[in-house]
ModelCIF file with pLDDT and N, C-alpha, C, O atoms, coordinates in Angstrom:
data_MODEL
#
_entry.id   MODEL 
#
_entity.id                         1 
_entity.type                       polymer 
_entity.pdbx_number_of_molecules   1 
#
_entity_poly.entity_id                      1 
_entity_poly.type                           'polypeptide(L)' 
_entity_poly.nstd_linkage                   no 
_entity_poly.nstd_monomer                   no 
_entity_poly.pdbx_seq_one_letter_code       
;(UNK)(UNK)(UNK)(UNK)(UNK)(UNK)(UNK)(UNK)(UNK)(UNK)(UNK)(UNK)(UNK)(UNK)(UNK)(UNK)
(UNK)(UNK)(UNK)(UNK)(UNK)(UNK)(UNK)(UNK)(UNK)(UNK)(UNK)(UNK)(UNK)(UNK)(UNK)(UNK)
(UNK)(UNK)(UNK)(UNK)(UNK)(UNK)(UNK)(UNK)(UNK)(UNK)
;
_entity_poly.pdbx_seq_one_letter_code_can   XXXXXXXXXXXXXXXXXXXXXXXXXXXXXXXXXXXXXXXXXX 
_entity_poly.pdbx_strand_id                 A 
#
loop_
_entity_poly_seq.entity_id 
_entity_poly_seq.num 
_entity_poly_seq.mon_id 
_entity_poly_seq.hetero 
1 1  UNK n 
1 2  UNK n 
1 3  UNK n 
1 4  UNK n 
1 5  UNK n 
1 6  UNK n 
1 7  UNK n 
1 8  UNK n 
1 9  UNK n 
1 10 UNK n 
1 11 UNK n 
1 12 UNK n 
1 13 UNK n 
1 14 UNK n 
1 15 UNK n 
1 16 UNK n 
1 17 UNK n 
1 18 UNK n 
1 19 UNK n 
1 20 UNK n 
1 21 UNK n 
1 22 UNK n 
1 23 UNK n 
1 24 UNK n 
1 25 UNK n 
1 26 UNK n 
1 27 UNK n 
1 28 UNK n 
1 29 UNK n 
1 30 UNK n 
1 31 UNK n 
1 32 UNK n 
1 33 UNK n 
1 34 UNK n 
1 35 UNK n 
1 36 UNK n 
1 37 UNK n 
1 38 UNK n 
1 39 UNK n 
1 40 UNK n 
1 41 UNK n 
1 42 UNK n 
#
_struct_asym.id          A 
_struct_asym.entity_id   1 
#
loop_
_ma_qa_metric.id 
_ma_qa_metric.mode 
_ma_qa_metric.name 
_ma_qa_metric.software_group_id 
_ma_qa_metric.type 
1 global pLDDT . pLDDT 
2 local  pLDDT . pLDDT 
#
_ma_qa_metric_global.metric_id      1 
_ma_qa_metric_global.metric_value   95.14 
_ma_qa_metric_global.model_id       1 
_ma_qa_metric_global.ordinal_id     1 
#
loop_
_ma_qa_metric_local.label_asym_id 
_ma_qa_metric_local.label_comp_id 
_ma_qa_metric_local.label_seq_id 
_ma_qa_metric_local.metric_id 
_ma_qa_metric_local.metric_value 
_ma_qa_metric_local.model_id 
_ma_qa_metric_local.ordinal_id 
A UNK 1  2 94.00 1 1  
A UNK 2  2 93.00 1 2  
A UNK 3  2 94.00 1 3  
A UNK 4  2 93.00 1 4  
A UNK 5  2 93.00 1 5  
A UNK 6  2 94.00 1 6  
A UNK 7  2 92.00 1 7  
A UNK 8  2 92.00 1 8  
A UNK 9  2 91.00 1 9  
A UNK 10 2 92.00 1 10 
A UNK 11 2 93.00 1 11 
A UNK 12 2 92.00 1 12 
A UNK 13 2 90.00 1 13 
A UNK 14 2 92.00 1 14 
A UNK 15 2 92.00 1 15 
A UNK 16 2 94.00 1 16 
A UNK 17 2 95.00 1 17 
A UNK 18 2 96.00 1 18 
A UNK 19 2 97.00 1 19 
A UNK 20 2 97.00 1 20 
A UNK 21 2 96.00 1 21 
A UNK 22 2 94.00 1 22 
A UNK 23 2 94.00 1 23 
A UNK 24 2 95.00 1 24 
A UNK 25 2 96.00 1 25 
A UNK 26 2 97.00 1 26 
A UNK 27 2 98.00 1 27 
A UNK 28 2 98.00 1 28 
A UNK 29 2 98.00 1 29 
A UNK 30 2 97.00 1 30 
A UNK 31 2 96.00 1 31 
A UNK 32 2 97.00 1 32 
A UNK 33 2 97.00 1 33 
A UNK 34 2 97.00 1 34 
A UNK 35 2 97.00 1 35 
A UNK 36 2 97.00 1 36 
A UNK 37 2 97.00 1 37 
A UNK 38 2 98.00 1 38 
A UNK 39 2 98.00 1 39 
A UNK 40 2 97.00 1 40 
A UNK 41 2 98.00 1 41 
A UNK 42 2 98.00 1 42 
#
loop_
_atom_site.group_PDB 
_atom_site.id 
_atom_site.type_symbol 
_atom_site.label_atom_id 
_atom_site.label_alt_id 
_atom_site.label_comp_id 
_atom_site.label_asym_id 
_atom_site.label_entity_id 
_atom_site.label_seq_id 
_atom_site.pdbx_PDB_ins_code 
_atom_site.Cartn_x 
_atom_site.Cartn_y 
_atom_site.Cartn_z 
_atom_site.occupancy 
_atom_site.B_iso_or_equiv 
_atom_site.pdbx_formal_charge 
_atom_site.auth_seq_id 
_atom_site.auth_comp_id 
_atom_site.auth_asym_id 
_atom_site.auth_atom_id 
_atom_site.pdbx_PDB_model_num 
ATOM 1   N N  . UNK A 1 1  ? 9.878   29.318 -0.169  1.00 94.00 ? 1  UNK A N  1 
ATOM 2   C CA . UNK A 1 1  ? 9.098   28.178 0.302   1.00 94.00 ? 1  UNK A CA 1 
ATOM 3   C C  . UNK A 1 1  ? 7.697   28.626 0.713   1.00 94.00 ? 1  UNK A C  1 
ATOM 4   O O  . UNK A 1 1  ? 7.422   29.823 0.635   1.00 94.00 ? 1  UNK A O  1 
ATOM 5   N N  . UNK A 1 2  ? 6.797   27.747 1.144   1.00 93.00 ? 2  UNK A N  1 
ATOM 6   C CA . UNK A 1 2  ? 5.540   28.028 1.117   1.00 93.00 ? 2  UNK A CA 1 
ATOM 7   C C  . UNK A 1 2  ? 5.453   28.142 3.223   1.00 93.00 ? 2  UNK A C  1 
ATOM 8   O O  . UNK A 1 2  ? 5.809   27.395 4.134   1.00 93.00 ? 2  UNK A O  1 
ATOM 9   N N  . UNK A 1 3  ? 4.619   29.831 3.119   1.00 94.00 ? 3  UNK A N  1 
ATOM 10  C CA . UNK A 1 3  ? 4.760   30.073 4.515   1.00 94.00 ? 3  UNK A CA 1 
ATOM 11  C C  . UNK A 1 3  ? 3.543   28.786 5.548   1.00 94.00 ? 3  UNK A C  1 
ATOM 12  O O  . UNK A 1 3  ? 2.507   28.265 5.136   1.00 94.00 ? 3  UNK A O  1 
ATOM 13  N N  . UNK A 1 4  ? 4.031   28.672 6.554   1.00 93.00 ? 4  UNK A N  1 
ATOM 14  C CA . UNK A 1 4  ? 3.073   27.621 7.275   1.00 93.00 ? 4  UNK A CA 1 
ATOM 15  C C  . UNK A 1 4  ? 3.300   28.548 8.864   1.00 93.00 ? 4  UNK A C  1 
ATOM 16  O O  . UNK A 1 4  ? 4.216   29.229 9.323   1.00 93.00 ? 4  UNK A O  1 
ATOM 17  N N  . UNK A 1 5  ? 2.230   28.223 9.246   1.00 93.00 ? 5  UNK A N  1 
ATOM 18  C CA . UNK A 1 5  ? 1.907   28.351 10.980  1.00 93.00 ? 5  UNK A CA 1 
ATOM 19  C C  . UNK A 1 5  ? 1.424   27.461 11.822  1.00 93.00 ? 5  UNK A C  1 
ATOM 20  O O  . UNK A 1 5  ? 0.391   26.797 11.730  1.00 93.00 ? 5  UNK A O  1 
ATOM 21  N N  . UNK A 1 6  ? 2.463   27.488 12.893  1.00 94.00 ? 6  UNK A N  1 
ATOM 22  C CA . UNK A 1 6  ? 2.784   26.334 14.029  1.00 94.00 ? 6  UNK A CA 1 
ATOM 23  C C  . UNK A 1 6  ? 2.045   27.190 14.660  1.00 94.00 ? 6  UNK A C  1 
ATOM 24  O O  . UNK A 1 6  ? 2.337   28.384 14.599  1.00 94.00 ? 6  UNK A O  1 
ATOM 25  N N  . UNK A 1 7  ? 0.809   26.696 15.478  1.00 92.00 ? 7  UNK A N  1 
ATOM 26  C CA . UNK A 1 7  ? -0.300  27.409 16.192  1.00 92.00 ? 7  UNK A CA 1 
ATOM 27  C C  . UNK A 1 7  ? 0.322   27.314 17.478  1.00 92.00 ? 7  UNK A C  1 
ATOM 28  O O  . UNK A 1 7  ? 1.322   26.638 17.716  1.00 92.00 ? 7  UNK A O  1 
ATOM 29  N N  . UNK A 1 8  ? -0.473  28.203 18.510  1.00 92.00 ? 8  UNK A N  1 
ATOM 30  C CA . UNK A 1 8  ? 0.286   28.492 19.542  1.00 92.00 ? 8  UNK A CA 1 
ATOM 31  C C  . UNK A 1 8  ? 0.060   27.289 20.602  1.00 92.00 ? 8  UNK A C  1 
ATOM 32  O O  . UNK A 1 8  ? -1.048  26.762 20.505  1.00 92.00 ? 8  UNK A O  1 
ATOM 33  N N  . UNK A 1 9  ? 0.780   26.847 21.438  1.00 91.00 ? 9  UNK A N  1 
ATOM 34  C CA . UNK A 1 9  ? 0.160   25.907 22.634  1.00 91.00 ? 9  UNK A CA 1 
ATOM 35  C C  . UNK A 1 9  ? 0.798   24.551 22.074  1.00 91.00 ? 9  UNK A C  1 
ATOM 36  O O  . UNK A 1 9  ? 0.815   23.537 22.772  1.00 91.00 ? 9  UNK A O  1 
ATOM 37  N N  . UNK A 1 10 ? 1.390   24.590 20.613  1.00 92.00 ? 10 UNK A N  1 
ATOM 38  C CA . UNK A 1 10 ? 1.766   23.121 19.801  1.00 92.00 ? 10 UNK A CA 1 
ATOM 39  C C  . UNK A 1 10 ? 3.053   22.838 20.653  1.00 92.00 ? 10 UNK A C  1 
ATOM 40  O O  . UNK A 1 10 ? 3.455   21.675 20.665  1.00 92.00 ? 10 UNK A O  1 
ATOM 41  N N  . UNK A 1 11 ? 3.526   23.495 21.146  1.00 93.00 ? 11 UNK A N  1 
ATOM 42  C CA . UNK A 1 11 ? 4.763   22.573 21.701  1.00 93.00 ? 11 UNK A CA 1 
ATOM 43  C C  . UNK A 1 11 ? 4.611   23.477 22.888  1.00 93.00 ? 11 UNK A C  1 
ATOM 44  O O  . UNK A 1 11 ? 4.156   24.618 22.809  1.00 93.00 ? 11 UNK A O  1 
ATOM 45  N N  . UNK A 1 12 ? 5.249   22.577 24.618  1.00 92.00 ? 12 UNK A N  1 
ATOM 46  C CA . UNK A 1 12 ? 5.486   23.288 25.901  1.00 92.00 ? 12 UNK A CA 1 
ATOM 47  C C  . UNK A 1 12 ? 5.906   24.557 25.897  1.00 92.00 ? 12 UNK A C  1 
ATOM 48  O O  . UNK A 1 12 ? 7.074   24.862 25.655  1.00 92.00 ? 12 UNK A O  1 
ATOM 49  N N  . UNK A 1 13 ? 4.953   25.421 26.173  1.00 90.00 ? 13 UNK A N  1 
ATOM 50  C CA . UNK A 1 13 ? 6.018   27.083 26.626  1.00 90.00 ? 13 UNK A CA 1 
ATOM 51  C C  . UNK A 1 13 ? 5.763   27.549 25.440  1.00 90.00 ? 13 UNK A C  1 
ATOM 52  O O  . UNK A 1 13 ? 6.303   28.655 25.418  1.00 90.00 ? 13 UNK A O  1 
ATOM 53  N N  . UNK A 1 14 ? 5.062   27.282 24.052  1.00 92.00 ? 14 UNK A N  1 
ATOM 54  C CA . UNK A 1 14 ? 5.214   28.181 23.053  1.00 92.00 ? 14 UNK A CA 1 
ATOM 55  C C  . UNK A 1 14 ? 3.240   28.869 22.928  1.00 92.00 ? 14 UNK A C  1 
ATOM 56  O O  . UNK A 1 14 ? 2.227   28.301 22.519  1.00 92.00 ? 14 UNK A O  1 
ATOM 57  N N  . UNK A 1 15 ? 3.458   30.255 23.490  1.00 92.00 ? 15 UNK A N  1 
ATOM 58  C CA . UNK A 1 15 ? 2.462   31.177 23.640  1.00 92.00 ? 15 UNK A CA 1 
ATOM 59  C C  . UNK A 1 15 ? 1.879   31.527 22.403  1.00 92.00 ? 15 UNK A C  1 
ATOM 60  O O  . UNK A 1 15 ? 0.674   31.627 22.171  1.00 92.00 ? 15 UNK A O  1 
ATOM 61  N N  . UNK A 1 16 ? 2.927   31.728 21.536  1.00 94.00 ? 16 UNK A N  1 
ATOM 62  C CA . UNK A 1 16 ? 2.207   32.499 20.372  1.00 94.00 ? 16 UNK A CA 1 
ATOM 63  C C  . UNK A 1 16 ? 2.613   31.503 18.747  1.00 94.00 ? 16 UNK A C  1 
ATOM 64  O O  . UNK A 1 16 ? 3.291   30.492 18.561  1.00 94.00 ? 16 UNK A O  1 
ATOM 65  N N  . UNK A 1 17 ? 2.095   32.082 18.143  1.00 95.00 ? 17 UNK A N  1 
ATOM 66  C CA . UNK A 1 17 ? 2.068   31.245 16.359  1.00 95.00 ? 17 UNK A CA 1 
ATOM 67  C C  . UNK A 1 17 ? 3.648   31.604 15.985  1.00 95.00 ? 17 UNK A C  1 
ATOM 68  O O  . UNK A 1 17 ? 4.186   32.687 16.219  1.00 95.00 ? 17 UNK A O  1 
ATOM 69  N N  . UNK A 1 18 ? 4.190   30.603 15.434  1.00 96.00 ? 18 UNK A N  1 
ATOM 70  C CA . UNK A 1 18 ? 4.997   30.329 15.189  1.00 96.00 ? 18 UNK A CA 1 
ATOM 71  C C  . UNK A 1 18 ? 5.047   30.885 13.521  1.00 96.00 ? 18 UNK A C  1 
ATOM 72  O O  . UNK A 1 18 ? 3.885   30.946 13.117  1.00 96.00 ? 18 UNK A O  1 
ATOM 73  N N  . UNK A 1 19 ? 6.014   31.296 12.467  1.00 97.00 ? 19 UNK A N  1 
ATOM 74  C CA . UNK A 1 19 ? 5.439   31.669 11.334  1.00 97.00 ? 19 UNK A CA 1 
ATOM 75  C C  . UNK A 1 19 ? 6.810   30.686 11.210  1.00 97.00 ? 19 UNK A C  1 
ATOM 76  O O  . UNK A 1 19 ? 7.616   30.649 12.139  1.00 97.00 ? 19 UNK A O  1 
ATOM 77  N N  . UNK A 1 20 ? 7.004   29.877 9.953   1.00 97.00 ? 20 UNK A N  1 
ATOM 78  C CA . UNK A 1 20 ? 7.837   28.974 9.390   1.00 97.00 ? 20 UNK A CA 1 
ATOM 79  C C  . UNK A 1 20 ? 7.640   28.521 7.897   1.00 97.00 ? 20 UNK A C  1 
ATOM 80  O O  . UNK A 1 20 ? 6.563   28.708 7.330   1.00 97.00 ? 20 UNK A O  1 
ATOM 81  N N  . UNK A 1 21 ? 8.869   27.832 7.182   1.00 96.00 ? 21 UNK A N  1 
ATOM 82  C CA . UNK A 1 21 ? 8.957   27.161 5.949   1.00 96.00 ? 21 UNK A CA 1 
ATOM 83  C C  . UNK A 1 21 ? 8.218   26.329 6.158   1.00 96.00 ? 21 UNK A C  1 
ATOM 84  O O  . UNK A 1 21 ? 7.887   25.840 7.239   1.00 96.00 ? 21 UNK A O  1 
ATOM 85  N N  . UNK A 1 22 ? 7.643   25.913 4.350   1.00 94.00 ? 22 UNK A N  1 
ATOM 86  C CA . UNK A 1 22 ? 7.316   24.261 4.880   1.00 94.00 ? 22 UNK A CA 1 
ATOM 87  C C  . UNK A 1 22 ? 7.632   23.727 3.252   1.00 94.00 ? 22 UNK A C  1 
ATOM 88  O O  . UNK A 1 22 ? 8.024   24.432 2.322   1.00 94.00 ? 22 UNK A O  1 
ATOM 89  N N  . UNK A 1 23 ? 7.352   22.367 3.233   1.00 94.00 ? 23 UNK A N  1 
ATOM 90  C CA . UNK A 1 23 ? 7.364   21.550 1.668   1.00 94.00 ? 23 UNK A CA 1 
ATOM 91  C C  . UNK A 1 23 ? 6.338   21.169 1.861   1.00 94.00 ? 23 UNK A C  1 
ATOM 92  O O  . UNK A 1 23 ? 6.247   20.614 2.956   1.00 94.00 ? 23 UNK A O  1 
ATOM 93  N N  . UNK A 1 24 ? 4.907   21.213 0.942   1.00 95.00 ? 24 UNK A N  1 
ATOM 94  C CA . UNK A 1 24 ? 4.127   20.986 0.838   1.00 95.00 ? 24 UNK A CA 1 
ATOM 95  C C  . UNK A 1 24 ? 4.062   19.055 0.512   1.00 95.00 ? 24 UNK A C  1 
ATOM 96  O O  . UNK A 1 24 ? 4.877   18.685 -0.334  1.00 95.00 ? 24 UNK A O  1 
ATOM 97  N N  . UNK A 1 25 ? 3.386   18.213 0.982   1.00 96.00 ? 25 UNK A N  1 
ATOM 98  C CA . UNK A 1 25 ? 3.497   16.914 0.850   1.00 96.00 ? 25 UNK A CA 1 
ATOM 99  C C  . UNK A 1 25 ? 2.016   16.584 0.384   1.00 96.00 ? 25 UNK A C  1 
ATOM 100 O O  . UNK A 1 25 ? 1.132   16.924 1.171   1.00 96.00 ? 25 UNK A O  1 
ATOM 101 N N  . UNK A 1 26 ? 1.527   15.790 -1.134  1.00 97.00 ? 26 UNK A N  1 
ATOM 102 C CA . UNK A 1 26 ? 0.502   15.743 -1.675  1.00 97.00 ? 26 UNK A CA 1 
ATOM 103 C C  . UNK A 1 26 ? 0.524   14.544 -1.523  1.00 97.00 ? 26 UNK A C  1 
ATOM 104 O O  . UNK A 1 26 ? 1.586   14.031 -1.169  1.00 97.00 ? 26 UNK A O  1 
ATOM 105 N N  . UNK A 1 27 ? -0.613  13.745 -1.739  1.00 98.00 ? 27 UNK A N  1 
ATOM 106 C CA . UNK A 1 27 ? -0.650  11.624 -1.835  1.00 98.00 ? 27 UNK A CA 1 
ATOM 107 C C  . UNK A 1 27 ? -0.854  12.039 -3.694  1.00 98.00 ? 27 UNK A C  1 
ATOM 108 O O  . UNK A 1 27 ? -1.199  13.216 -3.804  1.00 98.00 ? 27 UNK A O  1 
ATOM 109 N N  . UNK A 1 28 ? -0.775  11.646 -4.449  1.00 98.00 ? 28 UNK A N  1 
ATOM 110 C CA . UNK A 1 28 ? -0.847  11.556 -5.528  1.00 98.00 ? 28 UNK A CA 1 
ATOM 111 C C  . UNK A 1 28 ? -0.931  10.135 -6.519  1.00 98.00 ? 28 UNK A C  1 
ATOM 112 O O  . UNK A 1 28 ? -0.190  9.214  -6.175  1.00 98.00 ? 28 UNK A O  1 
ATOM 113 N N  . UNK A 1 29 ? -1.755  9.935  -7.665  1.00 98.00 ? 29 UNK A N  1 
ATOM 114 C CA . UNK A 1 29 ? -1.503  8.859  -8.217  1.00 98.00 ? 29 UNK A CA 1 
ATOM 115 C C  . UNK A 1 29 ? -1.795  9.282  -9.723  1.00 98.00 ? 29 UNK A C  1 
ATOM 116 O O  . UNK A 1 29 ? -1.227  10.324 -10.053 1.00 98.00 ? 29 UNK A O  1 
ATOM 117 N N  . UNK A 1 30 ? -2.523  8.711  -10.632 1.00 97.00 ? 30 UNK A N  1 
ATOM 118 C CA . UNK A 1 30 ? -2.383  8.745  -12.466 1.00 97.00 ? 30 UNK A CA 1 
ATOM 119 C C  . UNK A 1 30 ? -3.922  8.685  -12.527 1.00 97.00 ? 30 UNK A C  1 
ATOM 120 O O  . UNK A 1 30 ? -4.892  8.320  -11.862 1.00 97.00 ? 30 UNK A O  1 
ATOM 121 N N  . UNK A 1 31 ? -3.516  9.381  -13.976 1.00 96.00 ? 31 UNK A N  1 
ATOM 122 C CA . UNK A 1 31 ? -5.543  9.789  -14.490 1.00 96.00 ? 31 UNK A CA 1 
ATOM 123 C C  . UNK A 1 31 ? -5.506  8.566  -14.907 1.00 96.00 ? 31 UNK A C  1 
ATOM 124 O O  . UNK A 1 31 ? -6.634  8.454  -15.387 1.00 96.00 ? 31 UNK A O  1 
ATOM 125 N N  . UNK A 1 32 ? -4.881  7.362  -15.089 1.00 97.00 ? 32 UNK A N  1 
ATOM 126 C CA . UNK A 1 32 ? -5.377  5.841  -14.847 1.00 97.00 ? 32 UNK A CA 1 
ATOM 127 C C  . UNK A 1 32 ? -6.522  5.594  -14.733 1.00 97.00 ? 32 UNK A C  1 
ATOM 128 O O  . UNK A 1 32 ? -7.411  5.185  -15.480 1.00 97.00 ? 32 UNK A O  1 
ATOM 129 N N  . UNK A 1 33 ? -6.370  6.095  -12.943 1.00 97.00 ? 33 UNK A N  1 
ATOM 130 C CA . UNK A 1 33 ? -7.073  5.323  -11.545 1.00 97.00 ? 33 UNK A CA 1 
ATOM 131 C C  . UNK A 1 33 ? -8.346  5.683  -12.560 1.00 97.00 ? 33 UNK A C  1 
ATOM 132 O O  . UNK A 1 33 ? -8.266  6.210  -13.670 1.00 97.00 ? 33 UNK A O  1 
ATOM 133 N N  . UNK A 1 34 ? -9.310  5.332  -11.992 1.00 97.00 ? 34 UNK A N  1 
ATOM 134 C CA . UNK A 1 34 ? -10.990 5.343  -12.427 1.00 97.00 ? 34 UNK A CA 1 
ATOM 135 C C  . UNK A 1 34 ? -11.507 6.417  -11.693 1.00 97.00 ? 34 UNK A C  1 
ATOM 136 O O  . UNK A 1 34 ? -11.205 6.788  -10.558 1.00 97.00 ? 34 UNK A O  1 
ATOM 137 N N  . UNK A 1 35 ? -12.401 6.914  -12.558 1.00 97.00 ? 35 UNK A N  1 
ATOM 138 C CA . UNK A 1 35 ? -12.901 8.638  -11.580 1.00 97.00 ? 35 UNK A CA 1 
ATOM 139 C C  . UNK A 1 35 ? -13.662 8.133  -10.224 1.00 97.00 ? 35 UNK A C  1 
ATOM 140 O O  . UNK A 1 35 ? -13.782 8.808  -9.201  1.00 97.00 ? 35 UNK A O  1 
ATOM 141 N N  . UNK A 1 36 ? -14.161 6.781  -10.432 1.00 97.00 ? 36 UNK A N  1 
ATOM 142 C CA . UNK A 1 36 ? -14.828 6.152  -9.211  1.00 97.00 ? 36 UNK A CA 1 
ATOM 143 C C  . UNK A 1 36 ? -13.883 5.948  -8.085  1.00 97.00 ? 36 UNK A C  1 
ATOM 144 O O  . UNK A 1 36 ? -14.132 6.727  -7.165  1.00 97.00 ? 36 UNK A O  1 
ATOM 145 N N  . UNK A 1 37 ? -12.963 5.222  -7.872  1.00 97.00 ? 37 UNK A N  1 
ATOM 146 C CA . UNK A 1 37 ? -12.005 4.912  -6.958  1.00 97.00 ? 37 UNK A CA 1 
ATOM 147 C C  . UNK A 1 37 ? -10.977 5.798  -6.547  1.00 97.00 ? 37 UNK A C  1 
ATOM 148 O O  . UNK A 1 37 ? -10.193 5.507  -5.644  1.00 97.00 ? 37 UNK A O  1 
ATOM 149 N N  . UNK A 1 38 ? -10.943 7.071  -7.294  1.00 98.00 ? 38 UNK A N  1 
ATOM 150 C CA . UNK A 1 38 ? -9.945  8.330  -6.520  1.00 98.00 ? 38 UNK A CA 1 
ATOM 151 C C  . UNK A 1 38 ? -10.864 9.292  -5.833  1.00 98.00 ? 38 UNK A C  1 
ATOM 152 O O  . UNK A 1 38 ? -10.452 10.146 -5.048  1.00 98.00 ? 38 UNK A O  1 
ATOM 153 N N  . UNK A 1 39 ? -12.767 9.044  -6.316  1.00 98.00 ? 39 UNK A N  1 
ATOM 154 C CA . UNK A 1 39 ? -13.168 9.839  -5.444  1.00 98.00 ? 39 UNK A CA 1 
ATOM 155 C C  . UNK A 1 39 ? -13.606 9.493  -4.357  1.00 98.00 ? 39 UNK A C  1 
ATOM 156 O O  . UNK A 1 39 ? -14.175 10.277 -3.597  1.00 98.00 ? 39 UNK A O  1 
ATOM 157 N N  . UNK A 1 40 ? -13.317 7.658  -3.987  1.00 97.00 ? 40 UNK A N  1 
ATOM 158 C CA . UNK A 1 40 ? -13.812 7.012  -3.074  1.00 97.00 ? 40 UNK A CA 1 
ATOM 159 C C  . UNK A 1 40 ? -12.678 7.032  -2.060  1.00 97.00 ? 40 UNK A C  1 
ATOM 160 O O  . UNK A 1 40 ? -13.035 6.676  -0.937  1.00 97.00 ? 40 UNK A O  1 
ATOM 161 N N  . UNK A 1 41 ? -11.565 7.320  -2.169  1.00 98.00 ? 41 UNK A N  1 
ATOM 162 C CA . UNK A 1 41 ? -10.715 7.294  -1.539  1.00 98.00 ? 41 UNK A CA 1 
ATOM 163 C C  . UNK A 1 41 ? -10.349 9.073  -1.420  1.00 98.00 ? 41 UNK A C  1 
ATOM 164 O O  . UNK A 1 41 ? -9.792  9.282  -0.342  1.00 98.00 ? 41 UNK A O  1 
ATOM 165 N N  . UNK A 1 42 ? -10.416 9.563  -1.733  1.00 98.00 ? 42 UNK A N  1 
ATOM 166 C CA . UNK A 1 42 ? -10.233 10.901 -1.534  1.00 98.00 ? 42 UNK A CA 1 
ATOM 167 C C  . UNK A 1 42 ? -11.451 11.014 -0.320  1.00 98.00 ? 42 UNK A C  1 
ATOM 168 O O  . UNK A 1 42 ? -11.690 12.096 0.216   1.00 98.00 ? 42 UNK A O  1 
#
């Protein structure tokens, strides 16, 4: 899985970086859309 870091201070009592899994989560849509309106929204 793809490594991620929970920075320190993110939750009560946790001092230092956390090293953890993660699933990467993208918004995604189709070379459809118009090059105008995915870069207006991006």
């Amino acid at each position: 899985r793809t490594k991620l870091i929970i920075p320190a201070g993110t939750y009560a009592g946790q001092n230092t970086d956390i090293n953890t899994t993660s699933l990467p989560v993208v918004v995604y849509t189709s070379k459809a859309m118009d090059d105008a309106t995915a870069y207006t929204l991006t």
